[in-house]
C-alpha atoms as a PDB file:
ATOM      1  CA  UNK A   1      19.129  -1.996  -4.258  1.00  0.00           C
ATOM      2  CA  UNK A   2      22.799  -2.662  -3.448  1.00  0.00           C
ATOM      3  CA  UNK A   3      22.562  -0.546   0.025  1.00  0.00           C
ATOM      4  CA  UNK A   4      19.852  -3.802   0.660  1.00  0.00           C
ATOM      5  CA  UNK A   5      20.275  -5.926   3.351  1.00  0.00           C
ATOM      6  CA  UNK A   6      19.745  -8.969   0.728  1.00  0.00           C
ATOM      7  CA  UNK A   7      21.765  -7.320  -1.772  1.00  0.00           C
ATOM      8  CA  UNK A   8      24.524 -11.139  -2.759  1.00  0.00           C
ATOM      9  CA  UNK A   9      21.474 -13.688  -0.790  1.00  0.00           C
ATOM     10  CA  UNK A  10      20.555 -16.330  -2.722  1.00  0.00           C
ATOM     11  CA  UNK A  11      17.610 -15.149  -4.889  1.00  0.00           C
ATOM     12  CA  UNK A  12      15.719 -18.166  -4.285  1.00  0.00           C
ATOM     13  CA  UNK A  13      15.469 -17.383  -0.667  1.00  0.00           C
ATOM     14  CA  UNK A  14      12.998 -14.525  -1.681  1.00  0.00           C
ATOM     15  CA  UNK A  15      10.483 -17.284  -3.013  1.00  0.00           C
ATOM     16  CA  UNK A  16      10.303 -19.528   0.249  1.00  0.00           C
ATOM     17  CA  UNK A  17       8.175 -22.216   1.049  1.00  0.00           C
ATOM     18  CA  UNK A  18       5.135 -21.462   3.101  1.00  0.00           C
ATOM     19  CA  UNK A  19       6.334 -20.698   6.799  1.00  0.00           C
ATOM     20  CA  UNK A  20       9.876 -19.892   6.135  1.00  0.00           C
ATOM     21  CA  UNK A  21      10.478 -16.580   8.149  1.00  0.00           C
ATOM     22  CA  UNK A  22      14.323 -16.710   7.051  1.00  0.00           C
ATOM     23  CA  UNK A  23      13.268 -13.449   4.337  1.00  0.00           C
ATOM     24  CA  UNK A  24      11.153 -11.431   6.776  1.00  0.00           C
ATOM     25  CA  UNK A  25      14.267 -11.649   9.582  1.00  0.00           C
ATOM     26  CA  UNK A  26      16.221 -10.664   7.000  1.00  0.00           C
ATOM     27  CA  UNK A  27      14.584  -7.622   5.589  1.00  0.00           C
ATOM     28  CA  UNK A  28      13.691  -6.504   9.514  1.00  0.00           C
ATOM     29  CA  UNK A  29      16.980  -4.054   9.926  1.00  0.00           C
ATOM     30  CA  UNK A  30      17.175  -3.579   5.831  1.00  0.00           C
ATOM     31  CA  UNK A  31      17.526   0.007   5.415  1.00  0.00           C
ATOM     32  CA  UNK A  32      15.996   0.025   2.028  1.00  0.00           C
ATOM     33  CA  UNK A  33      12.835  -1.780   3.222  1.00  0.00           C
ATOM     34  CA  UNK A  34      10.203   0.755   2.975  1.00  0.00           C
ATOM     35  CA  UNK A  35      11.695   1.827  -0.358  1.00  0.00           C
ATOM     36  CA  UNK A  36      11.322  -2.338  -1.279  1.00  0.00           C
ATOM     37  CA  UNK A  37       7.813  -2.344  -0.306  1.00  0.00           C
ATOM     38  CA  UNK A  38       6.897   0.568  -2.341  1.00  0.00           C
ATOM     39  CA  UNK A  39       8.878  -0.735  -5.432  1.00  0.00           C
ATOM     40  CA  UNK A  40       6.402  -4.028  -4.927  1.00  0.00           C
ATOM     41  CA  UNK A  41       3.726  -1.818  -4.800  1.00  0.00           C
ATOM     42  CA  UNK A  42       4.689   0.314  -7.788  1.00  0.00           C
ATOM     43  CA  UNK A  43       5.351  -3.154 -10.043  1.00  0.00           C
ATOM     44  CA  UNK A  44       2.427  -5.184  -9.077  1.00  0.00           C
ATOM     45  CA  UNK A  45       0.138  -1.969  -8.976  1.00  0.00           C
ATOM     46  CA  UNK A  46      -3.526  -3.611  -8.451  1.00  0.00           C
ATOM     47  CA  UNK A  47      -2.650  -7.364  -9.624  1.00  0.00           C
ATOM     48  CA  UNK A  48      -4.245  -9.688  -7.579  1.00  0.00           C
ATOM     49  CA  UNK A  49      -2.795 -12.619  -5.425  1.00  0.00           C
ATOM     50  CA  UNK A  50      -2.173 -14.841  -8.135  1.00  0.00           C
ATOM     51  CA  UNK A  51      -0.314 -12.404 -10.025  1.00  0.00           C
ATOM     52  CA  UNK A  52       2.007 -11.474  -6.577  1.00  0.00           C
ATOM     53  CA  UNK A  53       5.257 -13.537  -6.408  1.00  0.00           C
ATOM     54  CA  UNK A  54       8.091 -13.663  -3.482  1.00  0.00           C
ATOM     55  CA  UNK A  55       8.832 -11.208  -0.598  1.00  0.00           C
ATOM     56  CA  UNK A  56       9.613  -7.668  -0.819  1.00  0.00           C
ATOM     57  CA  UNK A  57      10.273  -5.901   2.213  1.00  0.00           C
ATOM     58  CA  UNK A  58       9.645  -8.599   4.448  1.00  0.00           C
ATOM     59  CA  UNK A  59       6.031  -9.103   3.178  1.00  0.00           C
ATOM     60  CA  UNK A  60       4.755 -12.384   1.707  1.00  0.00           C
ATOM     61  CA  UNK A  61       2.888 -12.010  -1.831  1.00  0.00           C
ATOM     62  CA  UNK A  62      -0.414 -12.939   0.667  1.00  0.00           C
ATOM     63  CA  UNK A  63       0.750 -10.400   3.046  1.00  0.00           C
ATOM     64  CA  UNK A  64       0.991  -7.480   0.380  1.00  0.00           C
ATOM     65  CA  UNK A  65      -2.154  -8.049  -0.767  1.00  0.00           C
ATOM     66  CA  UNK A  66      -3.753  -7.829   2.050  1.00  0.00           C
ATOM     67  CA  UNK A  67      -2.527  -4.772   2.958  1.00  0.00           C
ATOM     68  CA  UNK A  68      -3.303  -3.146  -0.340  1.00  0.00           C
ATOM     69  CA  UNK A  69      -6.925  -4.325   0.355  1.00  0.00           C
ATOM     70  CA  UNK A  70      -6.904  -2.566   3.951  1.00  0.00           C
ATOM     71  CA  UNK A  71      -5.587   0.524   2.213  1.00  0.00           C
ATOM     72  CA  UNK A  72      -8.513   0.634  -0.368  1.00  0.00           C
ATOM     73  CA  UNK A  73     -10.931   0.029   2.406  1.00  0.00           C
ATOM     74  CA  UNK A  74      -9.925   2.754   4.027  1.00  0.00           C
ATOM     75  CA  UNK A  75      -9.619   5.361   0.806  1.00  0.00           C
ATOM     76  CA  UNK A  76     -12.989   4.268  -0.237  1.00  0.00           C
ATOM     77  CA  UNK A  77     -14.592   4.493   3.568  1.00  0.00           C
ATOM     78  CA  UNK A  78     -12.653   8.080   2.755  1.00  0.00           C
ATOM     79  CA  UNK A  79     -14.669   9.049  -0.007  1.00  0.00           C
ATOM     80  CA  UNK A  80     -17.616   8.401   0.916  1.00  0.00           C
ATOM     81  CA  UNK A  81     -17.319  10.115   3.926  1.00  0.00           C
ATOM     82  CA  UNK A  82     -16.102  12.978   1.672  1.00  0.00           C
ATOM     83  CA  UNK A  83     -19.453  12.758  -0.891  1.00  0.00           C
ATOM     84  CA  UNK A  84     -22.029  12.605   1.876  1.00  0.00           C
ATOM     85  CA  UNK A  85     -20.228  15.574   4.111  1.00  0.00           C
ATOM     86  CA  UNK A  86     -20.538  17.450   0.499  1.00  0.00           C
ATOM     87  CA  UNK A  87     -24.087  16.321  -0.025  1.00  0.00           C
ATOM     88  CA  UNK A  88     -24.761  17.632   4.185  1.00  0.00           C
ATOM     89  CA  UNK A  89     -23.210  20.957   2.294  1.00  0.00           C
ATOM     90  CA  UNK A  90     -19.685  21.364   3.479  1.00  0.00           C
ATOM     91  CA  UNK A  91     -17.224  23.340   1.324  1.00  0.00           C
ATOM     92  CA  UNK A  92     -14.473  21.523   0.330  1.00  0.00           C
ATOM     93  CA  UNK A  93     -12.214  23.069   2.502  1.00  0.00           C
ATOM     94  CA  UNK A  94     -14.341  22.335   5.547  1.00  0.00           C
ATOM     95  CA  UNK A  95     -14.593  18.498   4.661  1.00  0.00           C
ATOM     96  CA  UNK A  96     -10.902  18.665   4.072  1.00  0.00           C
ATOM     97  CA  UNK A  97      -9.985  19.935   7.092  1.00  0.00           C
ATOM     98  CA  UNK A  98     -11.910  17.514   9.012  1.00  0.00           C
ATOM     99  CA  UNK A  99     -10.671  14.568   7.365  1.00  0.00           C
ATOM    100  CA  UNK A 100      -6.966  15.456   7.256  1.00  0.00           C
ATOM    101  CA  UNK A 101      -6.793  15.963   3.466  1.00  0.00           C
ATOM    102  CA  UNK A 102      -6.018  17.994   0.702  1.00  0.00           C
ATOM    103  CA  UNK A 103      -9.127  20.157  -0.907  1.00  0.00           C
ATOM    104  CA  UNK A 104      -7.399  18.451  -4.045  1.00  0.00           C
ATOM    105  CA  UNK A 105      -8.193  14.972  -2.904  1.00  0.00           C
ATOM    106  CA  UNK A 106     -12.074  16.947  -1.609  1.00  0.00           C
ATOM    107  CA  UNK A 107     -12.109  17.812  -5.399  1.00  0.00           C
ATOM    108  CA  UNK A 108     -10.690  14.394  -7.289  1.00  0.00           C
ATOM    109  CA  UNK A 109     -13.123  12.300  -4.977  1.00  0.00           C
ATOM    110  CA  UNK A 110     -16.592  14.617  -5.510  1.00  0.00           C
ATOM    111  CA  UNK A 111     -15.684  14.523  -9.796  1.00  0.00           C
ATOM    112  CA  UNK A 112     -15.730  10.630  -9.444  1.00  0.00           C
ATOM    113  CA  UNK A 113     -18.567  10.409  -7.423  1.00  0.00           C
ATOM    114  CA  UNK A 114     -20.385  12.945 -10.000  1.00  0.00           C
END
């Protein structure tokens, strides 16, 4: 946190009004922000938008959530693309190879779905 672009900003500035794009210009050239976003991640794990507070790595609370939604869309389009390839009788490392996966992942999906 103290290689962050923000590192000595006023802390309030990471809790702006709605519009204020003074945070997000900020974090744009941070060089920690990816490691920011996933620290956001990590702490608010799957609390919802009420439960989301300021900016991290340039993202509003809105923003973040949204993007955690897109990212479970896609992981559960995954799986069941990865339960009805196993149902059509792929091998787990046939169905992993076509999706760009690990068989792990194959395996941890098809024991949820069972």
């Amino acid at each position: 946190m103290t290689a962050a672009v923000c590192a000595g900003v006023d802390p309030e500035l990471w809790f702006p009004e709605t519009g204020d794009s003074r945070p997000a210009r900020i974090c744009q050239g941070c060089p920690v922000r990816q490691q920011c976003e996933e620290y956001a991640a990590a702490l608010e794990g799957d609390c919802g938008l009420p439960y989301r507070h300021g900016v991290w790595g340039g993202l509003s609370a809105k923003e973040r959530a949204q993007e955690r939604e897109q990212v479970r869309s896609l992981k559960d389009d995954r799986d069941a693309t990865v339960v009805r390839l196993a149902e059509r009788g792929l091998g787990p490392k046939e169905i992993a190879e076509h999706l760009g996966v690990t068989t792990r992942t194959v395996h941890r999906v098809k024991q949820r779905a069972a």
